[in-house]
C-alpha atoms as a PDB file:
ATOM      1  CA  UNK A   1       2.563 -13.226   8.404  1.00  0.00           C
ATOM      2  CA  UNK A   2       1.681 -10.158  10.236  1.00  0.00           C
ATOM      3  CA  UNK A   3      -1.543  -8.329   8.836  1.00  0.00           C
ATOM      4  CA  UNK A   4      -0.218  -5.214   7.249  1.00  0.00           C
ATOM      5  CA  UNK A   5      -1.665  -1.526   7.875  1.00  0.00           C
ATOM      6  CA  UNK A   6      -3.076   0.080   6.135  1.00  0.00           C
ATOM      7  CA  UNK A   7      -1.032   2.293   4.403  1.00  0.00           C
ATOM      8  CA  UNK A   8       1.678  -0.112   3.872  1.00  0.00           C
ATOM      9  CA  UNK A   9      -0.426  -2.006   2.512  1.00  0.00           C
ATOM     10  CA  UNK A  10      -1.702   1.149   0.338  1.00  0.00           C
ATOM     11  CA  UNK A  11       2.098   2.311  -0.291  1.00  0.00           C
ATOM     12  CA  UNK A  12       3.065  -1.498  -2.206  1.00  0.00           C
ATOM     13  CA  UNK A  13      -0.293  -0.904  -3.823  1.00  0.00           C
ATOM     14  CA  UNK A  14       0.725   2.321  -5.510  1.00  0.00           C
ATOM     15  CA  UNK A  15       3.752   0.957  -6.350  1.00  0.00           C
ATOM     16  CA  UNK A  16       2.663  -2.185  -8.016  1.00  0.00           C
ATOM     17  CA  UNK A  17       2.096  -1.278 -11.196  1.00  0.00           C
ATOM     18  CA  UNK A  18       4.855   1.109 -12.261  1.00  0.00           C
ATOM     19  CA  UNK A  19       7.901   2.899 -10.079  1.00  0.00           C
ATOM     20  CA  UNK A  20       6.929   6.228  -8.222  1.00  0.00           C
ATOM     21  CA  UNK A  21       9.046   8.833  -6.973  1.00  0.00           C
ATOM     22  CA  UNK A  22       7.871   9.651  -3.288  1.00  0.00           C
ATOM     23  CA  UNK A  23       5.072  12.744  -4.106  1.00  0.00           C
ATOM     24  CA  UNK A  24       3.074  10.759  -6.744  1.00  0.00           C
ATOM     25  CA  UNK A  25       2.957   7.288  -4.262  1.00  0.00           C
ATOM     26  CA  UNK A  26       1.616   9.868  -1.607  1.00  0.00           C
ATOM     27  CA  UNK A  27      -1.037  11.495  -4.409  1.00  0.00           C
ATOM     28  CA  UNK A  28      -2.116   7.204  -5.546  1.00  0.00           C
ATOM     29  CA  UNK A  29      -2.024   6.819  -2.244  1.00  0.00           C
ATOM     30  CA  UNK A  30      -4.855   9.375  -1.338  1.00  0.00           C
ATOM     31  CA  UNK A  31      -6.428   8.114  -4.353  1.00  0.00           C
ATOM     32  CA  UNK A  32      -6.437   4.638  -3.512  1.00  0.00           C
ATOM     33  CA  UNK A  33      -8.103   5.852  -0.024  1.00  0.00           C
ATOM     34  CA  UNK A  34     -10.783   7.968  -0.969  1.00  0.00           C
ATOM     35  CA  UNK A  35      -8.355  10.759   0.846  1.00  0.00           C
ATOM     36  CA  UNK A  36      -9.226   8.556   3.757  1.00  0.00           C
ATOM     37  CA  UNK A  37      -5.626   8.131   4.179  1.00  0.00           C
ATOM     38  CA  UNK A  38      -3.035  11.340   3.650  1.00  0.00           C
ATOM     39  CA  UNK A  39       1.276  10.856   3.900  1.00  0.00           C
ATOM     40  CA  UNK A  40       3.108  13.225   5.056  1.00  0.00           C
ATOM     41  CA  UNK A  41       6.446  12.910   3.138  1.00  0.00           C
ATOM     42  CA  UNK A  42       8.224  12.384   6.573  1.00  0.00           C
ATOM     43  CA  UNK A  43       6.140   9.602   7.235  1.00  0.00           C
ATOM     44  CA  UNK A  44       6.073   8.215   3.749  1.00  0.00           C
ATOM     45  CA  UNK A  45       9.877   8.074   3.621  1.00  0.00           C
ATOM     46  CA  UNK A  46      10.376   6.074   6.740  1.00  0.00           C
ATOM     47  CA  UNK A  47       7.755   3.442   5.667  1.00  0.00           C
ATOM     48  CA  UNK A  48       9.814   3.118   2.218  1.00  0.00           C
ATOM     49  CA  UNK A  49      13.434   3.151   4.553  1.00  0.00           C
ATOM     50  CA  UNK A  50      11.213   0.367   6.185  1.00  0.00           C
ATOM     51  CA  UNK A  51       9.893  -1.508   3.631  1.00  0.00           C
ATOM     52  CA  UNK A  52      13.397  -0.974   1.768  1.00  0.00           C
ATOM     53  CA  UNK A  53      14.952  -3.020   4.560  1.00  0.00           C
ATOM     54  CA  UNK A  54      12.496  -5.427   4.446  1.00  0.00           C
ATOM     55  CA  UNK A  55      13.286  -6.382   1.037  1.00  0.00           C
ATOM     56  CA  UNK A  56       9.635  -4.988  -0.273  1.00  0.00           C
ATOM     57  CA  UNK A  57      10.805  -2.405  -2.144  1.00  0.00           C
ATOM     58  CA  UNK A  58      13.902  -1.251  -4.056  1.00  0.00           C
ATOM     59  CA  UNK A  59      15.399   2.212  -5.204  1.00  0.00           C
ATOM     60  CA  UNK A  60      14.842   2.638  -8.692  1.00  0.00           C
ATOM     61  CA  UNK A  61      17.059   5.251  -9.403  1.00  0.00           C
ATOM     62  CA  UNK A  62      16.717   9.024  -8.861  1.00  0.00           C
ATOM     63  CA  UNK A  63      16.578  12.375 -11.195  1.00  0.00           C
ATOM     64  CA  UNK A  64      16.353  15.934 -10.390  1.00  0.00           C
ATOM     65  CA  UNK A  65      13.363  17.871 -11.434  1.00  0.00           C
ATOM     66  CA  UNK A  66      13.081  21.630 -10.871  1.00  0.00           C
ATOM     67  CA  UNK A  67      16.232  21.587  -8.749  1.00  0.00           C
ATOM     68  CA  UNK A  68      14.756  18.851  -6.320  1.00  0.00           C
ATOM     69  CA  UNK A  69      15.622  15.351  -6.032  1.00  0.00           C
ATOM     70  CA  UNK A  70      13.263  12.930  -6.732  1.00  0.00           C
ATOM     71  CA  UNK A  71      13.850   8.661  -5.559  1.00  0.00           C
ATOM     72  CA  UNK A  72      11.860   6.785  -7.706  1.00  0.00           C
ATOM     73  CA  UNK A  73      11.048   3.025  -6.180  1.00  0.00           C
ATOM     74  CA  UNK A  74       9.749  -0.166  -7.045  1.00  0.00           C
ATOM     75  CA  UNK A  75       7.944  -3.039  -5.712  1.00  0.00           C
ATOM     76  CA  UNK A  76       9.746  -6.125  -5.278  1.00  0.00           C
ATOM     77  CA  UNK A  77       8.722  -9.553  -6.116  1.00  0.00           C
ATOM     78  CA  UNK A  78       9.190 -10.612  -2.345  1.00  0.00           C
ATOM     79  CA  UNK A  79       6.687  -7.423  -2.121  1.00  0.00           C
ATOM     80  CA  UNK A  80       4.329  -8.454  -4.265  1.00  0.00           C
ATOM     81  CA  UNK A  81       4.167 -11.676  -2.769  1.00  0.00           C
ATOM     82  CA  UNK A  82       3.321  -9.922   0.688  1.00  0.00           C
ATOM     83  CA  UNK A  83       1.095  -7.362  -1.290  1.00  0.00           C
ATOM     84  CA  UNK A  84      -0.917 -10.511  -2.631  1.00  0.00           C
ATOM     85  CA  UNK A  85      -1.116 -12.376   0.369  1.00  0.00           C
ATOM     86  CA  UNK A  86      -2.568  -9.550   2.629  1.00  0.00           C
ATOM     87  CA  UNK A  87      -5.051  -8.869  -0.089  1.00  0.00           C
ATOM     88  CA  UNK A  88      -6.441 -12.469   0.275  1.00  0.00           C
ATOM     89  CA  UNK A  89      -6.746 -12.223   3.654  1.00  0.00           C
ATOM     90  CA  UNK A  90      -8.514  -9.404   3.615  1.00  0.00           C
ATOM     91  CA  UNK A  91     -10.473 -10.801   0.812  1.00  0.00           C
ATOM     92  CA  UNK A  92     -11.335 -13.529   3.287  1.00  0.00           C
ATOM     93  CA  UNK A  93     -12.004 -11.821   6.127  1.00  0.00           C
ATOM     94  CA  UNK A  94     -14.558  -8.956   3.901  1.00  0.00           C
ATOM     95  CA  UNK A  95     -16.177 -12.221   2.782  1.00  0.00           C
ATOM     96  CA  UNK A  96     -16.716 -13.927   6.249  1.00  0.00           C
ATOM     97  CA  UNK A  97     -18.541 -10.475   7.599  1.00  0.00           C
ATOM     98  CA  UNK A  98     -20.734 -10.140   4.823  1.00  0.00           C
ATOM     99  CA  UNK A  99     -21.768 -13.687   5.254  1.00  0.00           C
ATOM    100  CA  UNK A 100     -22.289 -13.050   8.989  1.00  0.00           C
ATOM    101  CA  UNK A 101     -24.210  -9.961   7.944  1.00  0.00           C
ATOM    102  CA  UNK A 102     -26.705 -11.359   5.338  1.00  0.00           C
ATOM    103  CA  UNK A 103     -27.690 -14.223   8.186  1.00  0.00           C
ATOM    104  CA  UNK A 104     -27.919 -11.247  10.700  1.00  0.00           C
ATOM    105  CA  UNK A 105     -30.439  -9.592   7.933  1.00  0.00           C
ATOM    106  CA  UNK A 106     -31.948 -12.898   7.179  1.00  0.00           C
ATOM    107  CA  UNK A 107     -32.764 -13.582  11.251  1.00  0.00           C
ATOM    108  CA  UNK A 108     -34.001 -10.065  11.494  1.00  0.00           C
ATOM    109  CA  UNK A 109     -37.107 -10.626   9.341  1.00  0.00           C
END
């Protein structure tokens, strides 16, 4: 499996515990990030197109709020799958460099 970026892999994050409509995955998804990473909603709605197609997430229905539409969506099991893989490679790869950096440390002295 391709390594996902990083806010894919921050999009099926926000949407792993509960469905979203598009503005609050873009707020958990600044959260999640620190504000490191910021949607725009053009942006964020492509990935989800994308990810729909892909079979990572699903529509989960829609309201109107205000007078504007909102699309509510949902993480898929075939996403959560991905989600879970790509978190234990990065798990394994974080682990690997801090290994290589506590040797590094350990030579230095």
């Amino acid at each position: 499996m391709t390594p996902m970026r990083e806010p894919t892999f921050l999009i099926l994050t926000a949407l792993a515990v509960r469905p979203m409509h598009g503005y609050a995955v873009i707020q958990e998804v600044s959260e999640l990030s620190g504000g490191r990473v910021v949607l725009p909603a053009g942006t964020l709605y492509a990935a989800l197109d994308r990810l729909t197609a892909e079979g990572l997430v699903a529509p989960e229905g829609s309201e109107v709020v205000d007078g504007r539409h909102r699309r509510y969506y949902r993480l898929t099991e075939n996403g959560a799958a991905a989600l879970a893989a790509d978190a234990e490679r990065q798990r394994r790869n974080a682990a690997a460099a801090a290994k290589r950096l506590r040797l590094r440390a350990a030579e230095a002295r």
